[in-house]
C-alpha atoms as a PDB file:
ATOM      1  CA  UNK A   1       0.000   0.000   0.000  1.00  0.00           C
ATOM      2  CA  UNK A   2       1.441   3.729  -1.071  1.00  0.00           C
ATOM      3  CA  UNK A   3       2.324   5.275   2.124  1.00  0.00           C
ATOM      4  CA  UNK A   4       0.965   8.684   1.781  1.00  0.00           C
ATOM      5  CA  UNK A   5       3.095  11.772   0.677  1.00  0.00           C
ATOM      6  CA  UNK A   6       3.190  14.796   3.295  1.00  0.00           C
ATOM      7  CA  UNK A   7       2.885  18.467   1.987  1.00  0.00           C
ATOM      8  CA  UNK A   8       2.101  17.291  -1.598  1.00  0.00           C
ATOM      9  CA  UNK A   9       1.684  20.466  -3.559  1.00  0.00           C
ATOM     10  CA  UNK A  10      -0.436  20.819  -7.018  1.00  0.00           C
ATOM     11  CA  UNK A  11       2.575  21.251  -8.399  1.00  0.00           C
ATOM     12  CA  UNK A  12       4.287  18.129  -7.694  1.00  0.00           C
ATOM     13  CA  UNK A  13       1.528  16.554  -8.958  1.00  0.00           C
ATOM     14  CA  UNK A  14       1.721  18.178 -12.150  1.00  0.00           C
ATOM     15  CA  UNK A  15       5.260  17.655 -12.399  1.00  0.00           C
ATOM     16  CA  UNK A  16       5.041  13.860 -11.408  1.00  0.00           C
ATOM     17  CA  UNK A  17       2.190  13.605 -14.479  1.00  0.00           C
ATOM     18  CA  UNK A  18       4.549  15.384 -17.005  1.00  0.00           C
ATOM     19  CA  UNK A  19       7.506  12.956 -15.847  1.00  0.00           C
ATOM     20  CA  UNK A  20       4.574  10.258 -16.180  1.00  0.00           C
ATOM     21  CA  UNK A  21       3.198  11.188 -19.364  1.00  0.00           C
ATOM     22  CA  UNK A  22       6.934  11.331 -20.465  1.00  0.00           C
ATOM     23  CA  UNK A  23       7.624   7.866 -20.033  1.00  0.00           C
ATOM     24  CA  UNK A  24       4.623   6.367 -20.750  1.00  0.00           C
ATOM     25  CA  UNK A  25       3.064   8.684 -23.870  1.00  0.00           C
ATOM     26  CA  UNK A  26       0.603  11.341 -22.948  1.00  0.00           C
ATOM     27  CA  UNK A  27      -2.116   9.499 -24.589  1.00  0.00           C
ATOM     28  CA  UNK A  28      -1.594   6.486 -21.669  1.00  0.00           C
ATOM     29  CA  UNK A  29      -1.505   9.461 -18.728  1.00  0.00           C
ATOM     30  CA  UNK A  30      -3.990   8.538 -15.973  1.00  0.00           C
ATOM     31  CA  UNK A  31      -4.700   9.455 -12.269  1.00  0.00           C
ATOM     32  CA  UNK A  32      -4.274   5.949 -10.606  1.00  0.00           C
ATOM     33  CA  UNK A  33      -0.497   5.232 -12.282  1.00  0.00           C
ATOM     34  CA  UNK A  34       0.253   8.367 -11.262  1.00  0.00           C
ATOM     35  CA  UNK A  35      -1.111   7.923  -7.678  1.00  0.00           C
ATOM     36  CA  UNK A  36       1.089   5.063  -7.911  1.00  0.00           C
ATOM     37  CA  UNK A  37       4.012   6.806  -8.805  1.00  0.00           C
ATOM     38  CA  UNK A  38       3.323   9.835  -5.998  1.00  0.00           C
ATOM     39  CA  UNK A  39       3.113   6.795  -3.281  1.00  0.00           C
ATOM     40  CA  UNK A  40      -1.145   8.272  -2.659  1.00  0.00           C
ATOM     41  CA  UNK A  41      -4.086   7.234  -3.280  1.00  0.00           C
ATOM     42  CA  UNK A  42      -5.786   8.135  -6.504  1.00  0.00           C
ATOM     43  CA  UNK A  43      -8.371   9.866  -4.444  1.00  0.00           C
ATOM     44  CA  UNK A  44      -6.011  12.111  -2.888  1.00  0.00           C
ATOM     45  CA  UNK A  45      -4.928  13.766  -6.129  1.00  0.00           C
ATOM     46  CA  UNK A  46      -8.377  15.361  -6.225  1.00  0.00           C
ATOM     47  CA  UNK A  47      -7.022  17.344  -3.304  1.00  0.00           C
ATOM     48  CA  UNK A  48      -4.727  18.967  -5.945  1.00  0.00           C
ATOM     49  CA  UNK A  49      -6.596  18.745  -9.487  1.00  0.00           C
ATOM     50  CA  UNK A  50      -9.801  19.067 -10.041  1.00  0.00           C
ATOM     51  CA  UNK A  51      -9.581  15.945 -12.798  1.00  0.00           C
ATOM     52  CA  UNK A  52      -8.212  14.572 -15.358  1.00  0.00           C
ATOM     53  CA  UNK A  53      -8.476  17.452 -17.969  1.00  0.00           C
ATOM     54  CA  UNK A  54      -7.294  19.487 -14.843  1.00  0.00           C
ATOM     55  CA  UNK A  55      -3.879  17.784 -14.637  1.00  0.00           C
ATOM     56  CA  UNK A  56      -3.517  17.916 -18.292  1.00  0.00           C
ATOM     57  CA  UNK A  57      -4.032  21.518 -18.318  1.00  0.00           C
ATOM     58  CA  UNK A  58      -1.282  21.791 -16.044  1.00  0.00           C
ATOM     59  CA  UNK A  59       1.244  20.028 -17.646  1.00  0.00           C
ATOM     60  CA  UNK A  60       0.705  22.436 -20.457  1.00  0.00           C
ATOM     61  CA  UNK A  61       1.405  24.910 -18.915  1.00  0.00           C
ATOM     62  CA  UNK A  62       4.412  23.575 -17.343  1.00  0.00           C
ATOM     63  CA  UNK A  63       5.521  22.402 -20.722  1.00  0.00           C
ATOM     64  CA  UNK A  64       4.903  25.865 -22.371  1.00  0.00           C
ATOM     65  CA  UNK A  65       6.614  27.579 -19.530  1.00  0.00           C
ATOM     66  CA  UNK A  66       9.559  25.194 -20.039  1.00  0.00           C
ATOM     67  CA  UNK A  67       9.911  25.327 -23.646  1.00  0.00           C
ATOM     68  CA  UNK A  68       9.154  29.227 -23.816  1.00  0.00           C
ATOM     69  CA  UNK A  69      12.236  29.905 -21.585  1.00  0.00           C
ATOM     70  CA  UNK A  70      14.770  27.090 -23.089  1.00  0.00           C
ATOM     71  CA  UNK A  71      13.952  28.362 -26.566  1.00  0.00           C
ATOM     72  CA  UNK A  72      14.258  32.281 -25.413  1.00  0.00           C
ATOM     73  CA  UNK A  73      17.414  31.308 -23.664  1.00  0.00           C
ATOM     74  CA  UNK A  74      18.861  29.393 -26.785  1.00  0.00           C
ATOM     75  CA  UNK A  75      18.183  32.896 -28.849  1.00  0.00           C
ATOM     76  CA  UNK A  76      19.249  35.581 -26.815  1.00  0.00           C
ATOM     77  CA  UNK A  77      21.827  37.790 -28.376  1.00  0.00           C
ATOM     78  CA  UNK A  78      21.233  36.210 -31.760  1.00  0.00           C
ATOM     79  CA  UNK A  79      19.617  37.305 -34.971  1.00  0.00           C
ATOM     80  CA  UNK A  80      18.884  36.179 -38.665  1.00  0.00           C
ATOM     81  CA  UNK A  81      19.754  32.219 -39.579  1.00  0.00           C
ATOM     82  CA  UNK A  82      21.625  32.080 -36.221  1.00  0.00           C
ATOM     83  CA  UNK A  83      18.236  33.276 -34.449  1.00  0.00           C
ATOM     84  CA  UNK A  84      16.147  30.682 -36.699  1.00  0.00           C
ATOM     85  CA  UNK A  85      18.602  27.750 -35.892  1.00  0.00           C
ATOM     86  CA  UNK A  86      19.173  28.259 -32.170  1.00  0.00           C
ATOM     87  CA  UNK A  87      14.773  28.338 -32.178  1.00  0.00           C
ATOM     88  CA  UNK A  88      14.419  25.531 -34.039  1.00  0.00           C
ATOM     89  CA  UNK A  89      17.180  23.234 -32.049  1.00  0.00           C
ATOM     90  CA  UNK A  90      15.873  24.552 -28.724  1.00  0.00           C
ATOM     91  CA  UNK A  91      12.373  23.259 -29.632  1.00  0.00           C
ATOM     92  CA  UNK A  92      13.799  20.310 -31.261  1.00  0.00           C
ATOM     93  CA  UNK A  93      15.476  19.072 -28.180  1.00  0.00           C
ATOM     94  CA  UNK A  94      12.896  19.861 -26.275  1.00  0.00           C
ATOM     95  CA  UNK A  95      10.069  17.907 -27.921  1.00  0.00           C
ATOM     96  CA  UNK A  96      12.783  14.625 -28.064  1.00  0.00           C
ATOM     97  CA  UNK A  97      13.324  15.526 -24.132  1.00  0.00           C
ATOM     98  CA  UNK A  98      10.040  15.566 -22.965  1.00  0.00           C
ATOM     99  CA  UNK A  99       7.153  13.922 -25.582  1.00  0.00           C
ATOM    100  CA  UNK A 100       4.477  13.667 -23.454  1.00  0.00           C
ATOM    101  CA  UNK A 101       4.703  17.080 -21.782  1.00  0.00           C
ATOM    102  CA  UNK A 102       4.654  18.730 -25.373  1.00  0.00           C
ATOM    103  CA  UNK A 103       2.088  16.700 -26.525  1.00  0.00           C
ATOM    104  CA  UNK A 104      -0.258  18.070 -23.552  1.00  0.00           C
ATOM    105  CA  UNK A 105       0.139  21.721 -25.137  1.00  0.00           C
ATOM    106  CA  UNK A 106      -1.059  20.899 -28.576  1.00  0.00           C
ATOM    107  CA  UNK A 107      -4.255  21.871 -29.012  1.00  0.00           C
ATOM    108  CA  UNK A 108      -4.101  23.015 -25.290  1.00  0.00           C
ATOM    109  CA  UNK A 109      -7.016  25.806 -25.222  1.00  0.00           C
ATOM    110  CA  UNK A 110      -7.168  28.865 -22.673  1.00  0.00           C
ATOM    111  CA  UNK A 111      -9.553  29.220 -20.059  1.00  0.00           C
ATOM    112  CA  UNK A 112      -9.496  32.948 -19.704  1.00  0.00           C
ATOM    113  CA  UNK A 113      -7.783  35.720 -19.540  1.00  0.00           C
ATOM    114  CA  UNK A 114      -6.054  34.763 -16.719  1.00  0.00           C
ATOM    115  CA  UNK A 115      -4.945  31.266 -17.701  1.00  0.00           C
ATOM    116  CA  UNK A 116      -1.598  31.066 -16.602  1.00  0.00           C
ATOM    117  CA  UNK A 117      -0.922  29.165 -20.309  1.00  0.00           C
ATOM    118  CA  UNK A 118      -1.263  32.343 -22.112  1.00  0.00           C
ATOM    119  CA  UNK A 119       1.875  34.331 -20.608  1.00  0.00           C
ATOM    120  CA  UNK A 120       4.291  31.369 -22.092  1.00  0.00           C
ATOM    121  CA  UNK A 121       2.283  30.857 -25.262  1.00  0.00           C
ATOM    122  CA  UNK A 122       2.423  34.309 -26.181  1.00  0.00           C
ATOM    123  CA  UNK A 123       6.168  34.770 -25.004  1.00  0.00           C
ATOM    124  CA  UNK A 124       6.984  31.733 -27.321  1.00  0.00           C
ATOM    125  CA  UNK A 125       4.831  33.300 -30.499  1.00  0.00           C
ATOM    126  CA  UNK A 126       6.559  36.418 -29.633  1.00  0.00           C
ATOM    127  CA  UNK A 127      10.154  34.463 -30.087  1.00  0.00           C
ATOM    128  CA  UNK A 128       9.120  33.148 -33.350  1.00  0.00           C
ATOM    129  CA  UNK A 129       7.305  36.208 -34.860  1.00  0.00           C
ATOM    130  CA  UNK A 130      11.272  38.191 -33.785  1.00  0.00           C
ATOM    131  CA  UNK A 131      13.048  35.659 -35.786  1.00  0.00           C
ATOM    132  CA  UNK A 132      10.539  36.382 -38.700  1.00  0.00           C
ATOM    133  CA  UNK A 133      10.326  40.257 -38.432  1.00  0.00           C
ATOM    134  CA  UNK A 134      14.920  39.612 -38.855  1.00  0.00           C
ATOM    135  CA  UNK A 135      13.544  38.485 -42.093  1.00  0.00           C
ATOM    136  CA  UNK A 136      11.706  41.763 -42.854  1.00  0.00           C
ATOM    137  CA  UNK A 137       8.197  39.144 -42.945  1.00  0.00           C
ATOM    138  CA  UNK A 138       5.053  41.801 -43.306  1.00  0.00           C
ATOM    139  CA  UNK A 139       2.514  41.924 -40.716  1.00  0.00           C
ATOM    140  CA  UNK A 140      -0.148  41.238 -42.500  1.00  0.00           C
ATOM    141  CA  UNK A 141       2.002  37.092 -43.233  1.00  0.00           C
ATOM    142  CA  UNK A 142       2.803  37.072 -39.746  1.00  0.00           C
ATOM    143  CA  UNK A 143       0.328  34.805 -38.989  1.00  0.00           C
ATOM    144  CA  UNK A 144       1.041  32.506 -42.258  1.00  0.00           C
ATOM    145  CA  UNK A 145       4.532  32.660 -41.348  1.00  0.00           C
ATOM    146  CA  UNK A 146       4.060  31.686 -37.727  1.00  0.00           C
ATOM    147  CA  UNK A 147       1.825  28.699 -38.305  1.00  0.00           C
ATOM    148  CA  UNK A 148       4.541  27.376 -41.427  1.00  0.00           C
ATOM    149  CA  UNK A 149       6.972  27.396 -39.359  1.00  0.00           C
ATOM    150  CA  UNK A 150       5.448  25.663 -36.359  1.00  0.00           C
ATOM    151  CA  UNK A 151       4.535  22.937 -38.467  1.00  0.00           C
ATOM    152  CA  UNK A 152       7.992  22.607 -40.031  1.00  0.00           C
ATOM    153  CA  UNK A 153       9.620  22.069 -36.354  1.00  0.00           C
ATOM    154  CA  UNK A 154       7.029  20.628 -35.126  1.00  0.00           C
ATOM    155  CA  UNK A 155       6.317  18.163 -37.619  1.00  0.00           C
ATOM    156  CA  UNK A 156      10.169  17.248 -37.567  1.00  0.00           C
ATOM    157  CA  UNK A 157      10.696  17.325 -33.780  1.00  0.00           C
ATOM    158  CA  UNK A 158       7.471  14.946 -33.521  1.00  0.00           C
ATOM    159  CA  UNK A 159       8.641  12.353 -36.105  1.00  0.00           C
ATOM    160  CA  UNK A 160      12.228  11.953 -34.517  1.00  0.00           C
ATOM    161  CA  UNK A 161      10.589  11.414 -30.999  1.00  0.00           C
ATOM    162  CA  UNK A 162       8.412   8.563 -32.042  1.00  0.00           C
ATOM    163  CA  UNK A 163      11.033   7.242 -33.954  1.00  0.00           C
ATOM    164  CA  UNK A 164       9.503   8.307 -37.498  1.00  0.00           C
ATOM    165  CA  UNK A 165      12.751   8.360 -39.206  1.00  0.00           C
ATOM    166  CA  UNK A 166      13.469   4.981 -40.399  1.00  0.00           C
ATOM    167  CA  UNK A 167      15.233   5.283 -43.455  1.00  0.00           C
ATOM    168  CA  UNK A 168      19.067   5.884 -43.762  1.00  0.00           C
ATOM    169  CA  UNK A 169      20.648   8.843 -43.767  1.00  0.00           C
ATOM    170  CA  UNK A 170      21.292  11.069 -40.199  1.00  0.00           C
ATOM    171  CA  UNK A 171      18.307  13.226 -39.206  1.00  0.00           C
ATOM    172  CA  UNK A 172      20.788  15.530 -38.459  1.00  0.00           C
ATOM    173  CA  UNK A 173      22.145  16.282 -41.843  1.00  0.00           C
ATOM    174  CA  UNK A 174      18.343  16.647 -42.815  1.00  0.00           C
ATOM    175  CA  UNK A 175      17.518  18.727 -40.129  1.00  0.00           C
ATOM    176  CA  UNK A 176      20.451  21.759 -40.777  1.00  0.00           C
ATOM    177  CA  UNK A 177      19.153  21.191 -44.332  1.00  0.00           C
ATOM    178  CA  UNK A 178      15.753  21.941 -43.494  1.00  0.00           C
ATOM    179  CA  UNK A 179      17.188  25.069 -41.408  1.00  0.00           C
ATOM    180  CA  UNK A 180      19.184  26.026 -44.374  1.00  0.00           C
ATOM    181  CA  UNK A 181      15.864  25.604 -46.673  1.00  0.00           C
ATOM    182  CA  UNK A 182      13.667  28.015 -44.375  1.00  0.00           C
ATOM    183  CA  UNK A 183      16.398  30.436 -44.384  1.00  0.00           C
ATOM    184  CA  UNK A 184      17.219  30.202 -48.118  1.00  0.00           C
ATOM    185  CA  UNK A 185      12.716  30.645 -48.524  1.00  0.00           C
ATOM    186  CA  UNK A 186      12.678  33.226 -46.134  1.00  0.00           C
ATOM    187  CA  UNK A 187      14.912  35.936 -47.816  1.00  0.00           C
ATOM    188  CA  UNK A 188      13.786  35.276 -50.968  1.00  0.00           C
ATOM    189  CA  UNK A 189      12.531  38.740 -53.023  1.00  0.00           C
ATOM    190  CA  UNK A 190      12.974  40.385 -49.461  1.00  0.00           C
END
C-alpha cells in the first residue's frame, strides 16, 4: 500500500504527471499510475486537481513555460539564420526531451484571460514572430509565417521522438538542411 506523501503540492503533482506522461506517452496518462508513482491514493490527487483534464491543463502549462524559456534562452543575443537555428534546435530538443509534456500543449485551449498558459504561449509566439520580423516578414504574413513554421519544427521534432525516421541517412544532416531551406525561402525577393 502507497504510504501517503506529506505536503504534496499541485505542483508536484503536475510535475510527477509530465515525468509520467513522459515515459509512458501522454495518450496512456492517468490518475491511478500516477497515484502510484506519488506513493497516494488516486483519491487524494483530487485534493490537488480538479480531474483529469485538470492535470492535463497543467502540464501544459508547465511544458509551455519550459519550452518558452529554453527556446528564449537558446536565442538571446542572436539574430537572422543564427536566431532561426538556435529556435528551431531549442524546440527540437525539447520535444525529443520531454514527448508527453509537449504533446499536452497541442491543441491546449485557454480558459481565460487569466490562464496562466497564455503568458508562455504568447512569449513563445513572440520568439518566433522576432526571428521572422529579422527576415523583414510583413505583418499582415505574420500569422502565415508563424503557423509554417510551427509545423515545419514541429512536424520534424514529432517524427524523430516517435522514432519516425526509419530510413538511412542522419536526421541531423536533414535537419540543418531543413534550417538552411527556411532560411534560403525566407529571404527570398525580401
Amino acid at each position: 500500500m502507497p504510504v501517503p506523501r506529506v505536503g504534496l503540492t499541485k505542483a508536484d503533482v503536475v510535475r510527477a504527471g509530465a515525468e509520467l506522461a513522459d515515459d509512458v506517452g501522454y495518450g496512456n496518462l492517468a490518475m491511478a499510475p500516477l497515484a502510484q508513482r506519488l506513493g497516494v491514493r488516486t483519491p487524494s490527487l483530487y485534493k490537488h486537481v480538479a480531474n483529469l483534464a485538470d492535470l492535463q491543463h497543467g502540464i501544459a502549462v508547465l511544458a509551455m513555460t519550459e519550452l518558452d524559456r529554453e527556446i528564449r534562452d537558446a536565442m538571446h543575443g542572436l539574430s537572422g539564420v543564427d536566431a532561426l537555428a538556435a529556435f528551431a534546435r531549442a524546440f527540437r530538443a525539447y520535444v525529443i526531451a520531454h514527448p508527453g509534456r509537449y504533446t499536452a500543449t497541442i491543441g491546449a485551449e485557454f480558459e481565460g484571460a487569466d490562464d496562466p498558459l497564455l503568458e508562455p504561449s504568447t512569449r513563445l509566439l513572440d520568439s518566433m514572430a522576432a526571428v521572422l520580423r529579422g527576415y523583414h516578414i510583413p505583418e499582415a504574413e505574420m500569422d502565415h509565417a508563424l503557423r509554417a513554421l510551427r509545423c515545419a519544427f514541429h512536424g520534424f521534432a514529432s517524427l524523430q521522438a516517435s522514432q519516425g525516421f526509419q530510413w538511412t541517412g542522419d536526421p541531423e544532416v536533414s535537419f540543418d538542411w531543413m534550417i538552411d531551406f527556411i532560411d534560403r525561402g525566407l529571404r527570398a525577393d525580401r
